[in-house]
Protein backbone atom coordinates (compact mmCIF):
# COMPACT_ATOMS: atom_id res chain seq x y z
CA UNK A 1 -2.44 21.72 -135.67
CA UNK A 2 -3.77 25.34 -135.34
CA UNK A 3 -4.06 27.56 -138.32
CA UNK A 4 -3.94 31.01 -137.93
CA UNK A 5 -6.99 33.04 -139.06
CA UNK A 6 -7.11 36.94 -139.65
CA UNK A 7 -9.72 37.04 -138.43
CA UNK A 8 -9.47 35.17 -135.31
CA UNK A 9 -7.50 37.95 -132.80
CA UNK A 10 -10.84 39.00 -131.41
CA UNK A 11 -11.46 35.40 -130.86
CA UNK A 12 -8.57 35.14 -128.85
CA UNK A 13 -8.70 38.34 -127.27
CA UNK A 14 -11.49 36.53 -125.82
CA UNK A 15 -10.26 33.47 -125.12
CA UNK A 16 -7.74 34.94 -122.69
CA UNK A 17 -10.21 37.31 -121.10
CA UNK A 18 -12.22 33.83 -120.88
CA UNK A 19 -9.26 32.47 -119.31
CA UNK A 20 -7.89 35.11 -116.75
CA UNK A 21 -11.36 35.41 -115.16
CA UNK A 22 -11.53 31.80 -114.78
CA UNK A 23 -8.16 31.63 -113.14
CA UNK A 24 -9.06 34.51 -110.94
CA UNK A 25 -12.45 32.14 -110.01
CA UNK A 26 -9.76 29.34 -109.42
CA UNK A 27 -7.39 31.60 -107.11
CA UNK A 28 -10.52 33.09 -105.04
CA UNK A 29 -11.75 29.18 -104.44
CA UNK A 30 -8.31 28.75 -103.45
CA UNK A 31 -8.37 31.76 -100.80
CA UNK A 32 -11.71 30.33 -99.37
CA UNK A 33 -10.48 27.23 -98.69
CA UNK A 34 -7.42 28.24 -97.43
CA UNK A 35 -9.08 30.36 -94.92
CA UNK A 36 -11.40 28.04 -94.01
CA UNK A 37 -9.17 24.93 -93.37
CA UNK A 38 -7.05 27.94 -91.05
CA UNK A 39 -10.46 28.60 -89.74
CA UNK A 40 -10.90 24.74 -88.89
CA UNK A 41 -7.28 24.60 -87.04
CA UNK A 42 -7.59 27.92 -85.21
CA UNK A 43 -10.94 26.25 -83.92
CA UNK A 44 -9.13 23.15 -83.46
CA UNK A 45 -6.64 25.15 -81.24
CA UNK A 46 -8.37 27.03 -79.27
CA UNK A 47 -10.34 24.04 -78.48
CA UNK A 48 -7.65 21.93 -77.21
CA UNK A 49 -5.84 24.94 -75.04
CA UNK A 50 -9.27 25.45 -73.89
CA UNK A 51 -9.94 21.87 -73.48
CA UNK A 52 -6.39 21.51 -71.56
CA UNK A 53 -7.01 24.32 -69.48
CA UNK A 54 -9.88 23.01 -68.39
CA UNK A 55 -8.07 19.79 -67.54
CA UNK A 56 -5.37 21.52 -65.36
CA UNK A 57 -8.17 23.45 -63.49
CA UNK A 58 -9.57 19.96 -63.15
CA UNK A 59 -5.97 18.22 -62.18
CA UNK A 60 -5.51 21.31 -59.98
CA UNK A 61 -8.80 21.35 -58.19
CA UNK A 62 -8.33 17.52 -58.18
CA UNK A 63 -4.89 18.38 -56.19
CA UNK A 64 -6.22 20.75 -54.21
CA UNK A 65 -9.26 18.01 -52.99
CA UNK A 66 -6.32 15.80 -52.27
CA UNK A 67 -4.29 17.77 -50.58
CA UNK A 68 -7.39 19.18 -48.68
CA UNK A 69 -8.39 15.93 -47.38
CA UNK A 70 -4.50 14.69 -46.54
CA UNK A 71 -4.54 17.59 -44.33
CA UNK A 72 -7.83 17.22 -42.66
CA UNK A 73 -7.55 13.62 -42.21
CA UNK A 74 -4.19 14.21 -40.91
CA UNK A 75 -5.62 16.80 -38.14
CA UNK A 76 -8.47 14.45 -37.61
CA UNK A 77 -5.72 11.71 -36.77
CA UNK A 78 -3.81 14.13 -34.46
CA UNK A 79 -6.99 15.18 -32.75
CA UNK A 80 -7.83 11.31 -32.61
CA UNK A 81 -4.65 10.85 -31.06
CA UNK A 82 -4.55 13.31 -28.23
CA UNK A 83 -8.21 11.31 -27.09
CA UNK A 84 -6.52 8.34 -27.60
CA UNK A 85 -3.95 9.38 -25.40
CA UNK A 86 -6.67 10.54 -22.78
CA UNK A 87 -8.00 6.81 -23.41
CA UNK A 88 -4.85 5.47 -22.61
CA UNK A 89 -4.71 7.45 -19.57
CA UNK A 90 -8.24 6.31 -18.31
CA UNK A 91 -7.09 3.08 -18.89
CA UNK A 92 -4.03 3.26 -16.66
CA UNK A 93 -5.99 5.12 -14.18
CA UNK A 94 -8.71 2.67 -13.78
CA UNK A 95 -6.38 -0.54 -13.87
CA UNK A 96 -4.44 1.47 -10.98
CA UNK A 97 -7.82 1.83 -9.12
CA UNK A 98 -8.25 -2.17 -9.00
CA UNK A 99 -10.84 -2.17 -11.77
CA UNK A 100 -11.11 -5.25 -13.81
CA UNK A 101 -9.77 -4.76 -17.57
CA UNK A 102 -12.97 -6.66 -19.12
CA UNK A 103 -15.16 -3.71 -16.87
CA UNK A 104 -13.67 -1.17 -18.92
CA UNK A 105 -15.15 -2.18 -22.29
CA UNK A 106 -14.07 -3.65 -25.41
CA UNK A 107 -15.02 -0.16 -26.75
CA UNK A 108 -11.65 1.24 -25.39
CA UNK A 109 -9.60 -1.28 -26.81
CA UNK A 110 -11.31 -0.94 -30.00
CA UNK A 111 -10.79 3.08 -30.15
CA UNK A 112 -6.84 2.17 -29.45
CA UNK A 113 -6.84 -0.47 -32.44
CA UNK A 114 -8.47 2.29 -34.61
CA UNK A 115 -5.95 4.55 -33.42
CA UNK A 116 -3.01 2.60 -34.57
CA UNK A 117 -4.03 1.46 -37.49
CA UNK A 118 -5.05 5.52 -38.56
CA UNK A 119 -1.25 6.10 -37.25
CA UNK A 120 -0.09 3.31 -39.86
CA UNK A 121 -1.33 5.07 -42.42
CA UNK A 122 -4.51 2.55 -43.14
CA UNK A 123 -7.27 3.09 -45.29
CA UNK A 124 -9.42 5.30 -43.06
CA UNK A 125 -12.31 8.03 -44.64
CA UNK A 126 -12.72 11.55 -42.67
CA UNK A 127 -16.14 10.38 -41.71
CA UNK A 128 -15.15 7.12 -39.85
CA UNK A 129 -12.60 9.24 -38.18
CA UNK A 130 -14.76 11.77 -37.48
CA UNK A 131 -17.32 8.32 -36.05
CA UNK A 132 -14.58 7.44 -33.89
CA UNK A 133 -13.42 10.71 -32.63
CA UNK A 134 -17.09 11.37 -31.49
CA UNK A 135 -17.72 7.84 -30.32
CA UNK A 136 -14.07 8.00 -28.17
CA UNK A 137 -14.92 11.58 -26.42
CA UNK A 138 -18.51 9.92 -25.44
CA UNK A 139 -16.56 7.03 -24.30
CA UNK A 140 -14.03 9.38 -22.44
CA UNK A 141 -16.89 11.45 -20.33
CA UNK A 142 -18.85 8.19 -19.73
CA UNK A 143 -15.85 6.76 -18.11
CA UNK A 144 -14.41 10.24 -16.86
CA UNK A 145 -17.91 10.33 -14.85
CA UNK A 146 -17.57 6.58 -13.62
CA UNK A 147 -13.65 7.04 -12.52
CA UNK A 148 -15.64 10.10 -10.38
CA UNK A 149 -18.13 8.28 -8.96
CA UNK A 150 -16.18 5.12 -7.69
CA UNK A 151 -13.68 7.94 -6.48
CA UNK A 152 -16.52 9.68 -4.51
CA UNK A 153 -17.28 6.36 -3.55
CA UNK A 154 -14.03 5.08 -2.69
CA UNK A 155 -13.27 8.71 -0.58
CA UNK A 156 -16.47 7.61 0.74
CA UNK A 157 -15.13 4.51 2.04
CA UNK A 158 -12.06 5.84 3.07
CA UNK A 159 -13.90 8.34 5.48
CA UNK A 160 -15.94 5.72 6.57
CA UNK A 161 -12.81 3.45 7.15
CA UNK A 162 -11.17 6.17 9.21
CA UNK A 163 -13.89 7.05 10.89
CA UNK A 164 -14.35 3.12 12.08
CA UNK A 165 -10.79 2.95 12.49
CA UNK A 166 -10.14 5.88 14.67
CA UNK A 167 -13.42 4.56 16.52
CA UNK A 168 -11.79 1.18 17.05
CA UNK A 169 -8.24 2.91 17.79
CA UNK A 170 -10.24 4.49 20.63
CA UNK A 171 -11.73 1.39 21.87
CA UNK A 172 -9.01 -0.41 21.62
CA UNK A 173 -7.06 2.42 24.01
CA UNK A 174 -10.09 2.25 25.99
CA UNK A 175 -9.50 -1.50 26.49
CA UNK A 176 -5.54 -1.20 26.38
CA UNK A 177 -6.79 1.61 29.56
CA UNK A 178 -9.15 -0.69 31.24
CA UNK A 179 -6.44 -3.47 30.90
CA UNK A 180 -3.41 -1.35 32.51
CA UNK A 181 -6.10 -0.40 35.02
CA UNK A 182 -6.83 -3.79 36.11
CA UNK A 183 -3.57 -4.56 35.58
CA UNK A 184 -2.41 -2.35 38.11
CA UNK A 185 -5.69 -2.83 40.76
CA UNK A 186 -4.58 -6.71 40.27
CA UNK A 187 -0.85 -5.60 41.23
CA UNK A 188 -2.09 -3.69 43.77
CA UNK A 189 -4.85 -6.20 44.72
CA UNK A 190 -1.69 -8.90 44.72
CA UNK A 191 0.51 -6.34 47.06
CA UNK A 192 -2.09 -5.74 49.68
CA UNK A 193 -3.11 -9.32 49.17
CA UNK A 194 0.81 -10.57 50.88
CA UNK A 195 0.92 -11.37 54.17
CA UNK A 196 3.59 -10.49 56.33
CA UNK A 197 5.56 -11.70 59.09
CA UNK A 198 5.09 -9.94 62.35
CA UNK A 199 6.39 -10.34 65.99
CA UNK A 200 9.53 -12.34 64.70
CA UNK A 201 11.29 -14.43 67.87
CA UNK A 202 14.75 -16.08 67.32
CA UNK A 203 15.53 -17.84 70.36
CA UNK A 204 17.99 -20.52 70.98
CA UNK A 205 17.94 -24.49 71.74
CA UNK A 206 20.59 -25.95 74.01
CA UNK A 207 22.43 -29.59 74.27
CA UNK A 208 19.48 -30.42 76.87
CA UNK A 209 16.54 -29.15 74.80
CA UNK A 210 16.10 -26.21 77.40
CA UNK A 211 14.87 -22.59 75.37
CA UNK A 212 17.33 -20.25 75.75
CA UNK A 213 16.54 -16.53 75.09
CA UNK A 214 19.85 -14.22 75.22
CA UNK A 215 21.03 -10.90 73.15
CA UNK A 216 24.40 -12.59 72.67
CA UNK A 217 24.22 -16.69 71.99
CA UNK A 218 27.30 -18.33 73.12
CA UNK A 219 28.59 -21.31 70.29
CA UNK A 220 28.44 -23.67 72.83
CA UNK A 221 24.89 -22.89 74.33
CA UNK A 222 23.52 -23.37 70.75
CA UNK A 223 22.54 -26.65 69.23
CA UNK A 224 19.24 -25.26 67.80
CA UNK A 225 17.20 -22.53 66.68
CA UNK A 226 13.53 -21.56 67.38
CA UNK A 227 12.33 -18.61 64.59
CA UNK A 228 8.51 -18.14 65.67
CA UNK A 229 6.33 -15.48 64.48
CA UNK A 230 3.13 -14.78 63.17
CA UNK A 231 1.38 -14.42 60.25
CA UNK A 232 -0.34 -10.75 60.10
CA UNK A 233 -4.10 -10.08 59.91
CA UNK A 234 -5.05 -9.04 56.02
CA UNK A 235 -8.30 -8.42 54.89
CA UNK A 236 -7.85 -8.90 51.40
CA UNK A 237 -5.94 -11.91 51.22
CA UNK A 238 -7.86 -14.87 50.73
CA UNK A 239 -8.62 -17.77 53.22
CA UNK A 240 -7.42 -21.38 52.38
CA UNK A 241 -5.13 -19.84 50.55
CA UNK A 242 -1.63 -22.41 50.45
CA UNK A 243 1.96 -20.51 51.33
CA UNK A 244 4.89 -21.67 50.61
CA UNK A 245 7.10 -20.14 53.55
CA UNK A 246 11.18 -19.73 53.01
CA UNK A 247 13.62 -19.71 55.85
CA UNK A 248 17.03 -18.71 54.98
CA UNK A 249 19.77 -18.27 57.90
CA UNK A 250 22.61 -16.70 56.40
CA UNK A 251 25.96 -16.21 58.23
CA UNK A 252 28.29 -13.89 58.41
CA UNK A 253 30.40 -13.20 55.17
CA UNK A 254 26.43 -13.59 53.72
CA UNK A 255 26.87 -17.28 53.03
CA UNK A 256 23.16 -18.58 53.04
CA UNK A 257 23.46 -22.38 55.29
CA UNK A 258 21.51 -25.15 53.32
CA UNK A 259 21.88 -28.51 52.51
CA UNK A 260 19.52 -30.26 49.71
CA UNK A 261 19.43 -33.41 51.51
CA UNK A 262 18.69 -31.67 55.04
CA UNK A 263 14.94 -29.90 53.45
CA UNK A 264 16.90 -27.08 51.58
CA UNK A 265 16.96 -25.95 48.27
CA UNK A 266 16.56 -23.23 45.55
CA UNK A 267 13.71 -20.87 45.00
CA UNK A 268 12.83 -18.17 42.27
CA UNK A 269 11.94 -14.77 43.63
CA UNK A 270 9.04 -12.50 41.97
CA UNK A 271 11.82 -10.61 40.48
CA UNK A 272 12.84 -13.83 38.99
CA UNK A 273 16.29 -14.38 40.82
CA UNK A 274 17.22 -17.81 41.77
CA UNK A 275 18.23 -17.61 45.80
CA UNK A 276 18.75 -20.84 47.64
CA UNK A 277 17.10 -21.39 51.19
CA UNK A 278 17.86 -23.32 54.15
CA UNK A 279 13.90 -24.68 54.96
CA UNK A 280 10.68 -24.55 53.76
CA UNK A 281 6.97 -25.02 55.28
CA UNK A 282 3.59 -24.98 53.18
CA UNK A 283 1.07 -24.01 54.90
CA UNK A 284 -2.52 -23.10 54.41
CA UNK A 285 -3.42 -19.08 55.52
CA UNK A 286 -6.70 -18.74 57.46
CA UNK A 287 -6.36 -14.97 58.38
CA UNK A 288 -6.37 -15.78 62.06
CA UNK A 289 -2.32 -14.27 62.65
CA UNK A 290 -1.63 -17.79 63.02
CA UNK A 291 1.48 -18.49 64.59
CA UNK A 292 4.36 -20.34 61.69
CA UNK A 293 7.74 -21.93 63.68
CA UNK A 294 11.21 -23.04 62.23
CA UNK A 295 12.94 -25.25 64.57
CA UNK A 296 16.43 -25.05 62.69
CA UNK A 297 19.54 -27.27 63.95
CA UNK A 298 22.64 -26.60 62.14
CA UNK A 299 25.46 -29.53 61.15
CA UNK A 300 28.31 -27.65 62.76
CA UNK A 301 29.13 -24.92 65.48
CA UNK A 302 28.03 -21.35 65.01
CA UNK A 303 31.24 -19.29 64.20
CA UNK A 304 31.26 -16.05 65.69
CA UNK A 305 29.01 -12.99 64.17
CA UNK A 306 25.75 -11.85 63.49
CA UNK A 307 23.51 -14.17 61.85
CA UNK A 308 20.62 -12.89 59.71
CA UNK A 309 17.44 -14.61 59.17
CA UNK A 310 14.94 -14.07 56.40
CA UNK A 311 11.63 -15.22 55.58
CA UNK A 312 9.89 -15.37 52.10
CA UNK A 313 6.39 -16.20 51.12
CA UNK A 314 5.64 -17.33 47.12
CA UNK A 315 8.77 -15.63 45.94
CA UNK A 316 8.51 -12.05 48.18
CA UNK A 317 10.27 -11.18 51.26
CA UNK A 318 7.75 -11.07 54.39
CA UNK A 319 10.02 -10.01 57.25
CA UNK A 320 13.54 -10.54 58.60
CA UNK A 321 15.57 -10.38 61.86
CA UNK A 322 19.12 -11.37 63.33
CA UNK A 323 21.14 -12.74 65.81
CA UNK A 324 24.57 -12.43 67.47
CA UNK A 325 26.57 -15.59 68.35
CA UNK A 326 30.74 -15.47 70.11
């Protein structure tokens, strides 16, 4: 317990001097700290907006990088996809000009896989596209130039081909000539070749063999008829050559008298008509105007007309005459 002393005022006069200054020490301490721990967080926060500006500039630039190289390796796909179209082009192009897939190279094929799997998005850096891209165009003028040259050489050809075939055309006009040339000579050779009949006598047979020779026959002076003429001179026509020789006695109404079983029959003419005859001789041509005779007796009377007689030789006509019978 305190006891008051009177003289102890000073003393405490003292005491609380003692104490305020202390308590000032104490509140200035206080005030440091304080300022300093405020210090310490100010630091604290400038520091982390600093730090976290820092990081968006980061996160941005990192954006930015991203977004960069999206849209360059997105151009660098379109760019590789306009050569791979050209590839695909040089492809068709060469397949259409009869060149052998495996001649085109497995590089081509291997640009195209690259190409599709850039188009599906695969894992694919700028640099290997830019690779490709470089390696496709080198590809593209490598082939470009040998699609050039096999079409120089292939115009080459061509010229060459027309050149041969409008040589052969003409050849073969110049034989198709030569051929309608001899053709014709061997027409004309086979004309002038024909002999002909010449001097032509039709004179008549009676009942007692006697040769009658009148303008006008009478039915009952004729039993038979003599045609006699000759074969003309021709130069061209060759010797030993066989003729078959047609008689064919046609009466009037131009009913042509044969009987198969009495040496007639059918021939074809050069025109190819069928005509039927009423005798036939073969005989051998020696150029000498040898002299041919029909000695012709007919199965019934002459009927009154004119009577025509024609001969042929291998199919043509060689001369004709006619008679008059009432």
């Amino acid at each position: 317990m305190l006891t008051y002393a009177p003289n102890s005022e000073p003393q405490i006069t003292n005491l609380l001097n003692t104490l305020s200054v202390m308590a000032e020490k104490k509140n200035s301490i206080a005030v440091y700290i304080l300022g300093f721990l405020i210090f310490i967080q100010l630091g604290v926060i400038v520091f982390l907006l600093v730090t976290q500006d820092d990081q968006k500039k980061v996160i941005i630039q990192n954006v930015d990088t991203s977004q960069k190289d999206s849209l360059e390796i997105a151009t660098k796909i379109e760019e590789f996809r306009l050569v791979g179209e050209e590839l695909k082009k040089l492809k068709a192009e060469m397949l259409a000009m009869g060149i052998n897939k495996d001649s085109i190279g497995a590089e081509l094929d291997e640009m195209l896989e690259a190409l599709w799997q850039a188009e599906m998005g695969g894992a694919i850096t700028i640099g290997d596209l830019n690779a490709k891209i470089a390696k496709s165009k080198q590809l593209l003028v490598f082939k470009d130039l040998q699609i050039k040259r096999l079409k120089e050489k292939s115009d080459s050809l061509s010229f060459e081909a027309k050149v041969l075939n409008s040589e052969r055309e003409f050849k073969v006009q110049k034989i198709s000539d030569i051929l309608n040339d001899n053709r014709d000579l061997s027409v004309k050779l086979n004309i002038a070749s024909r002999v002909k009949a010449e001097n032509i006598k039709i004179t008549g047979i009676n009942k007692k063999e006697k040769v009658i020779e009148k303008e006008v026959y009478k039915t009952k002076d004729l039993t038979k008829i003599n045609i006699s003429f000759n074969l003309e001179e021709n130069k061209v026509a060759k010797k030993n050559k066989k003729i078959i020789i047609m008689f064919r006695l046609i009466e009037a109404g131009a009913v042509v008298i044969f009987n198969e079983t009495n040496g007639g029959g059918y021939f074809k003419t050069e025109e190819k008509e069928e005509l039927p005859y009423t005798e036939k001789q073969v005989i051998e041509f020696d150029n000498t105007k040898q002299v041919v005779n029909f000695i012709y007796q007919k199965e019934s009377d002459y009927l009154s007309g004119v009577y025509k007689v024609e001969l042929y030789a291998d199919g043509y006509i060689i001369g004709e005459s006619e008679f008059q019978v009432k």
